[in-house]
N, C-alpha and C. Protein backbone atom coordinates (compact mmCIF):
# COMPACT_ATOMS: atom_id res chain seq x y z
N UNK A 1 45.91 -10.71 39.10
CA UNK A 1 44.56 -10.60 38.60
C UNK A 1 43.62 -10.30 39.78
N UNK A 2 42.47 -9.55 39.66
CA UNK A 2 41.49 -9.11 40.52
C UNK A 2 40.67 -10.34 41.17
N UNK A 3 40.63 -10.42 42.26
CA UNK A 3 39.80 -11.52 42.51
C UNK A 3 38.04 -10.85 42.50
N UNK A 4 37.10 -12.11 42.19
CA UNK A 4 35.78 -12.10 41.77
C UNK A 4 35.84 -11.53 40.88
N UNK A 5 36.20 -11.50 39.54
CA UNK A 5 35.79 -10.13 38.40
C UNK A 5 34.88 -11.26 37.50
N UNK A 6 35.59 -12.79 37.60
CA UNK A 6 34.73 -13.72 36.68
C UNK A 6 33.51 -14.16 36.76
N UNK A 7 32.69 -14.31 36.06
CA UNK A 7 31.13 -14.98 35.90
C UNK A 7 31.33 -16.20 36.93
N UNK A 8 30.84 -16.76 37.89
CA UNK A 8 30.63 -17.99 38.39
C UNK A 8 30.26 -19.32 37.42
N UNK A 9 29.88 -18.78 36.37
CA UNK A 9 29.50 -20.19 35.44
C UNK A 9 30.40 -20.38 34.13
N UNK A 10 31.53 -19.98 34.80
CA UNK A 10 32.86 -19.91 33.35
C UNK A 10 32.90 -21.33 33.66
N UNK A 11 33.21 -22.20 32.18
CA UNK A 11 32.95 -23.86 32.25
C UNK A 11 33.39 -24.14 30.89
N UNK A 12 34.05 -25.06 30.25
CA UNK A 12 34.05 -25.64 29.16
C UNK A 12 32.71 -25.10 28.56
N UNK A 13 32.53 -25.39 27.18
CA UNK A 13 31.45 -26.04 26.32
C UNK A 13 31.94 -26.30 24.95
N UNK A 14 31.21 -26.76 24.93
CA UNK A 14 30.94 -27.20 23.30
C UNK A 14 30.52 -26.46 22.32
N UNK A 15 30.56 -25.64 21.58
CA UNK A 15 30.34 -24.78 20.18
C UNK A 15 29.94 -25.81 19.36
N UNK A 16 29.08 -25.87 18.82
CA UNK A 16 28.70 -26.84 17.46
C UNK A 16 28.46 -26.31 16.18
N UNK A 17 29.16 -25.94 14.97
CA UNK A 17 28.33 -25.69 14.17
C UNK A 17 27.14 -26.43 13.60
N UNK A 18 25.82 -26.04 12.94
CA UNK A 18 24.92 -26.88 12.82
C UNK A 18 25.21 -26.96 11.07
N UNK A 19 25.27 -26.30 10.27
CA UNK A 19 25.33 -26.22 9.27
C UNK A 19 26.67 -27.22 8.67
N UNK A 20 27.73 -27.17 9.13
CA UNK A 20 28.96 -27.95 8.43
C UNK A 20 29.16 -29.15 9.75
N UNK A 21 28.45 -29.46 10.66
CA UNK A 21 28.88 -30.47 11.80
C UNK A 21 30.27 -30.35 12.06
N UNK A 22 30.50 -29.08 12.75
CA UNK A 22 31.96 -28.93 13.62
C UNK A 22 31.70 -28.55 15.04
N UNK A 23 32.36 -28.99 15.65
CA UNK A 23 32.36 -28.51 17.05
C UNK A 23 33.89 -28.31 17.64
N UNK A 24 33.94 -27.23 18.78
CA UNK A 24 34.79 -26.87 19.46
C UNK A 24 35.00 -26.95 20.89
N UNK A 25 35.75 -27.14 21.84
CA UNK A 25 35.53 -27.05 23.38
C UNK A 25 36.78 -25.50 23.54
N UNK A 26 35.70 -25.23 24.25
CA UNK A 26 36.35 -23.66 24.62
C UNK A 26 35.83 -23.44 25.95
N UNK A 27 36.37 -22.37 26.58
CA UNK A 27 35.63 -21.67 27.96
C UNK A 27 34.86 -20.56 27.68
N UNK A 28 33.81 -20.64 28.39
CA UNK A 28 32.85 -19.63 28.22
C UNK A 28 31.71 -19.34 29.50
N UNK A 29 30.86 -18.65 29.37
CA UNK A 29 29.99 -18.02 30.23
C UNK A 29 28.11 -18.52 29.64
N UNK A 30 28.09 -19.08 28.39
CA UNK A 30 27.38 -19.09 27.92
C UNK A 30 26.34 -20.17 28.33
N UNK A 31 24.82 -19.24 28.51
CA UNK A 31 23.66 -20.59 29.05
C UNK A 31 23.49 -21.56 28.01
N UNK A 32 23.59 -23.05 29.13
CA UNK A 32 23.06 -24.04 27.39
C UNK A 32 21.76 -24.66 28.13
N UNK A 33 21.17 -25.44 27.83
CA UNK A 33 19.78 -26.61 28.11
C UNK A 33 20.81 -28.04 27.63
N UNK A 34 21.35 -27.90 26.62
CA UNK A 34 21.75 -29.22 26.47
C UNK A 34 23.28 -29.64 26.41
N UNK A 35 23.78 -31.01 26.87
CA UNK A 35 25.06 -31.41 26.90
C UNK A 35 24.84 -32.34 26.07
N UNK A 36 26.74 -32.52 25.53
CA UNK A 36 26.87 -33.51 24.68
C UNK A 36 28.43 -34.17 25.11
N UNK A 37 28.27 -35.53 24.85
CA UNK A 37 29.38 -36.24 25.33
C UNK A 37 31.00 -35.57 24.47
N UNK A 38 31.99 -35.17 24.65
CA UNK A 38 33.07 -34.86 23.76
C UNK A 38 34.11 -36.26 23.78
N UNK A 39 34.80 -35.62 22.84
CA UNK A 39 35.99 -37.14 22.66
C UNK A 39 36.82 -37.56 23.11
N UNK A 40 36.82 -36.61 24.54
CA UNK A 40 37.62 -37.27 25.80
C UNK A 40 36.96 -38.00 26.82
N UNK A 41 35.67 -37.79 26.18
CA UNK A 41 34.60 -39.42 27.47
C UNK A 41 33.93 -38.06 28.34
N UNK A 42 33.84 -36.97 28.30
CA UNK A 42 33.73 -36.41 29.51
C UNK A 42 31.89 -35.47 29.04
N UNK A 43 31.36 -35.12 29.59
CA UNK A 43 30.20 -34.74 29.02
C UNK A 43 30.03 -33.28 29.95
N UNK A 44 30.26 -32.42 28.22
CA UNK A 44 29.80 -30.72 28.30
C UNK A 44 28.89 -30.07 27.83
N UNK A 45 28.36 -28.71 28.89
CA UNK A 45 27.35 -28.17 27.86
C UNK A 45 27.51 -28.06 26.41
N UNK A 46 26.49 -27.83 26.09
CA UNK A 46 26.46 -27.83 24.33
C UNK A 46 25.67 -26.48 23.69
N UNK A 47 26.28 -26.00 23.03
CA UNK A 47 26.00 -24.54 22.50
C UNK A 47 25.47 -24.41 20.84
N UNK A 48 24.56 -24.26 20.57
CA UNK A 48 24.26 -24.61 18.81
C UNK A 48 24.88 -23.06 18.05
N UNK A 49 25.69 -23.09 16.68
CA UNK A 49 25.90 -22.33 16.38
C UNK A 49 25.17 -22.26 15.15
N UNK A 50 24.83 -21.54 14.22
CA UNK A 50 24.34 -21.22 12.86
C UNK A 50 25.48 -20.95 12.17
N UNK A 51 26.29 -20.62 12.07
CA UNK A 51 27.63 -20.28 11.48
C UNK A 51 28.54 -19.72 12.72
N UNK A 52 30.37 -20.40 12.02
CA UNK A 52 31.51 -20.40 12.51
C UNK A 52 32.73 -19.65 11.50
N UNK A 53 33.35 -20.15 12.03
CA UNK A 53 34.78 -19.76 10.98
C UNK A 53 34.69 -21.04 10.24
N UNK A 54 34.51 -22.32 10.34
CA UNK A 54 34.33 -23.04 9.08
C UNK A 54 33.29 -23.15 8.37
N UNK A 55 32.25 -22.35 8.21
CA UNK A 55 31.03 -22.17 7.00
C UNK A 55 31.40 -20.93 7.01
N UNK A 56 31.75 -19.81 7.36
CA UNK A 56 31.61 -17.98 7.07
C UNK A 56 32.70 -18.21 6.17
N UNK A 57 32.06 -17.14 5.10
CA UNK A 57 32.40 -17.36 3.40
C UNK A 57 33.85 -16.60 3.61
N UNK A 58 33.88 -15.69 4.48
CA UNK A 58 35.42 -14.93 4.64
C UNK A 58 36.40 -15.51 4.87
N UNK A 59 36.06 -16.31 5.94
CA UNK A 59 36.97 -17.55 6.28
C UNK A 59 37.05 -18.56 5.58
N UNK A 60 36.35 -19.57 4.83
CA UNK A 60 36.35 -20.40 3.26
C UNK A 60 37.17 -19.97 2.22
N UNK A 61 36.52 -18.64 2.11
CA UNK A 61 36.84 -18.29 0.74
C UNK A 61 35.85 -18.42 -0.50
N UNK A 62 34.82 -19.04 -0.16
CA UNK A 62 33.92 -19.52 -0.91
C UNK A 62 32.60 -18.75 -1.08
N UNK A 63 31.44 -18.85 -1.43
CA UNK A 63 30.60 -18.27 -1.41
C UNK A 63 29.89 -19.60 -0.85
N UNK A 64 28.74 -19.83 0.37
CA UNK A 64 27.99 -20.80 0.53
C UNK A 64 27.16 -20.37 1.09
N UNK A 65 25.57 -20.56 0.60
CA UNK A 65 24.36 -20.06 0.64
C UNK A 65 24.07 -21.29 2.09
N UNK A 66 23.80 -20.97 3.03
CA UNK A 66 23.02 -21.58 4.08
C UNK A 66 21.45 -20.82 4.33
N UNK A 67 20.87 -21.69 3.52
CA UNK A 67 19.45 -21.40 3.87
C UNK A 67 18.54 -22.32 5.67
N UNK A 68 18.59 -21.58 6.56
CA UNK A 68 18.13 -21.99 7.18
C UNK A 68 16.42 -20.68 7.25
N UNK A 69 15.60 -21.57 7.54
CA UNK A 69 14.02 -21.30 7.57
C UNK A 69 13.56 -20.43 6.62
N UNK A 70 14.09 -20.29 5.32
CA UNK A 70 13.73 -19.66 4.65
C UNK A 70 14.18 -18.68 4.33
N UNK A 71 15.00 -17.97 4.82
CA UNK A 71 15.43 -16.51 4.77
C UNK A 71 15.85 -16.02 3.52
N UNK A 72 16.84 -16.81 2.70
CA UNK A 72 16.92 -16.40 1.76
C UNK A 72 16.07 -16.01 1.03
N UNK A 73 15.07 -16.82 0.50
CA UNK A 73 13.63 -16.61 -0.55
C UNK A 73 12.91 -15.71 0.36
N UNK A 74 13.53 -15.44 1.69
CA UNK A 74 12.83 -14.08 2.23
C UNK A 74 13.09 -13.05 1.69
N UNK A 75 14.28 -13.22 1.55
CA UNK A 75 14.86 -12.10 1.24
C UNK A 75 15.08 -11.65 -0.39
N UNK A 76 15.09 -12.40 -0.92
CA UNK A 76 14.92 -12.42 -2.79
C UNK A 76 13.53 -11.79 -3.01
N UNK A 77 12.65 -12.15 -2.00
CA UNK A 77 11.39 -11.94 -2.61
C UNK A 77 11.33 -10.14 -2.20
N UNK A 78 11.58 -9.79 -1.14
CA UNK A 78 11.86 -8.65 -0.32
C UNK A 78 12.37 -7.83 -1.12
N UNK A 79 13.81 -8.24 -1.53
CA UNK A 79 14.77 -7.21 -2.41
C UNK A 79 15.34 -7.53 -3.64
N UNK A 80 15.17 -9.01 -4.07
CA UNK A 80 15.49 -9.43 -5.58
C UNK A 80 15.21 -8.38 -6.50
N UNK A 81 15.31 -8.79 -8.09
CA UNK A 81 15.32 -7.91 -8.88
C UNK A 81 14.14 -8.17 -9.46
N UNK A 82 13.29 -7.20 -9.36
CA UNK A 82 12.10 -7.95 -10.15
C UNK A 82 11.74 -7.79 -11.48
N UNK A 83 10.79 -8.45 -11.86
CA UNK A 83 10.51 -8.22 -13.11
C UNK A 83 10.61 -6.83 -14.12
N UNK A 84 11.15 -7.00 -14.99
CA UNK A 84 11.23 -5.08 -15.60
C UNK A 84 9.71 -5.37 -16.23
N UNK A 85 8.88 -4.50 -15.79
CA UNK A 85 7.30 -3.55 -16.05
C UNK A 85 7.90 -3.40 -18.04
N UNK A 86 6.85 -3.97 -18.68
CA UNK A 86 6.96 -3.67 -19.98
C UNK A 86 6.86 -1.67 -20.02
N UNK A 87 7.96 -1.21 -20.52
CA UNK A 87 7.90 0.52 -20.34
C UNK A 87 6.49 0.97 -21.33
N UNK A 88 5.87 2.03 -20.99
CA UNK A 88 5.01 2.37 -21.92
C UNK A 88 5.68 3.61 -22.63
N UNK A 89 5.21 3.54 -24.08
CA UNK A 89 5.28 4.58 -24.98
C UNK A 89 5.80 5.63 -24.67
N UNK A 90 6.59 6.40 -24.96
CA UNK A 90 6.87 7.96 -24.32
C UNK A 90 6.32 8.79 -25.60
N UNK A 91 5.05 9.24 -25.27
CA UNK A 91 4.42 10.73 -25.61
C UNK A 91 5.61 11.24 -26.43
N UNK A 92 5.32 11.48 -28.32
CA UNK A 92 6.02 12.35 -28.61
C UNK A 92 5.90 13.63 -28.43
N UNK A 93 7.08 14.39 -28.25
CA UNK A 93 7.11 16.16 -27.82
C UNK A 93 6.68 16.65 -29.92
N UNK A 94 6.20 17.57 -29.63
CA UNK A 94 5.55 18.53 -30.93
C UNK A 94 7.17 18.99 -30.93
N UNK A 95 7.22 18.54 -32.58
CA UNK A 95 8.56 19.32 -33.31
C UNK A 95 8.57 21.11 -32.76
N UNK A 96 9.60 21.21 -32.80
CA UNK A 96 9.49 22.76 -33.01
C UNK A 96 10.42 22.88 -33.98
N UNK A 97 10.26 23.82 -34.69
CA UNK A 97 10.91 24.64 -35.51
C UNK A 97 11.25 25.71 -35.63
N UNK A 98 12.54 26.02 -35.89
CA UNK A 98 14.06 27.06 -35.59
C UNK A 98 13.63 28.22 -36.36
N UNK A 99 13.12 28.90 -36.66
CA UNK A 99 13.58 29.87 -37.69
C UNK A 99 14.89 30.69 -37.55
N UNK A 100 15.92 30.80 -38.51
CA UNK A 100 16.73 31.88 -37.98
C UNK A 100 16.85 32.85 -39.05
């Protein structure tokens, strides 16, 4: 392997999902602000996730709506289906008549 090719701040952390409370210890490069103690006594950065492989519906199998700050009803309101407009009248066309 090449020497120096790695980030200087490759380190454990912690992955958390926030939505289903899972967490992972993995290696990574990633900036955190906060640590959290893990279940070997030892205390690692801590990384917040919004979704993982245990809430992403592909990986479940499930369908599960995680509404965080609103987005959804952002988005319903944005692109939902809206109300159907009562249609108005359609103008009858003047008969015509065939002679043959």
């Amino acid at each position: 392997m090449k020497p120096d090719i790695h980030p200087k701040t490759f380190r454990k952390v912690v992955f958390k999902d926030m939505s289903c409370d899972y967490a992972f210890l993995t290696h990574s490069c990633v900036d955190t602000k906060e640590t959290i103690k893990w279940e070997d006594g030892n205390e690692y950065p801590l990384f917040k996730l919004e979704i993982s492989s245990k809430s992403h519906p592909f990986y479940t199998g499930k369908q599960n709506l995680i509404d965080t700050a609103g987005r959804i009803d952002k988005f319903m309101k944005r692109y939902g289906k809206k109300a159907a407009a009562p249609a108005a009248p359609a103008a009858e066309a003047p008969a015509t008549t065939e002679e043959a």
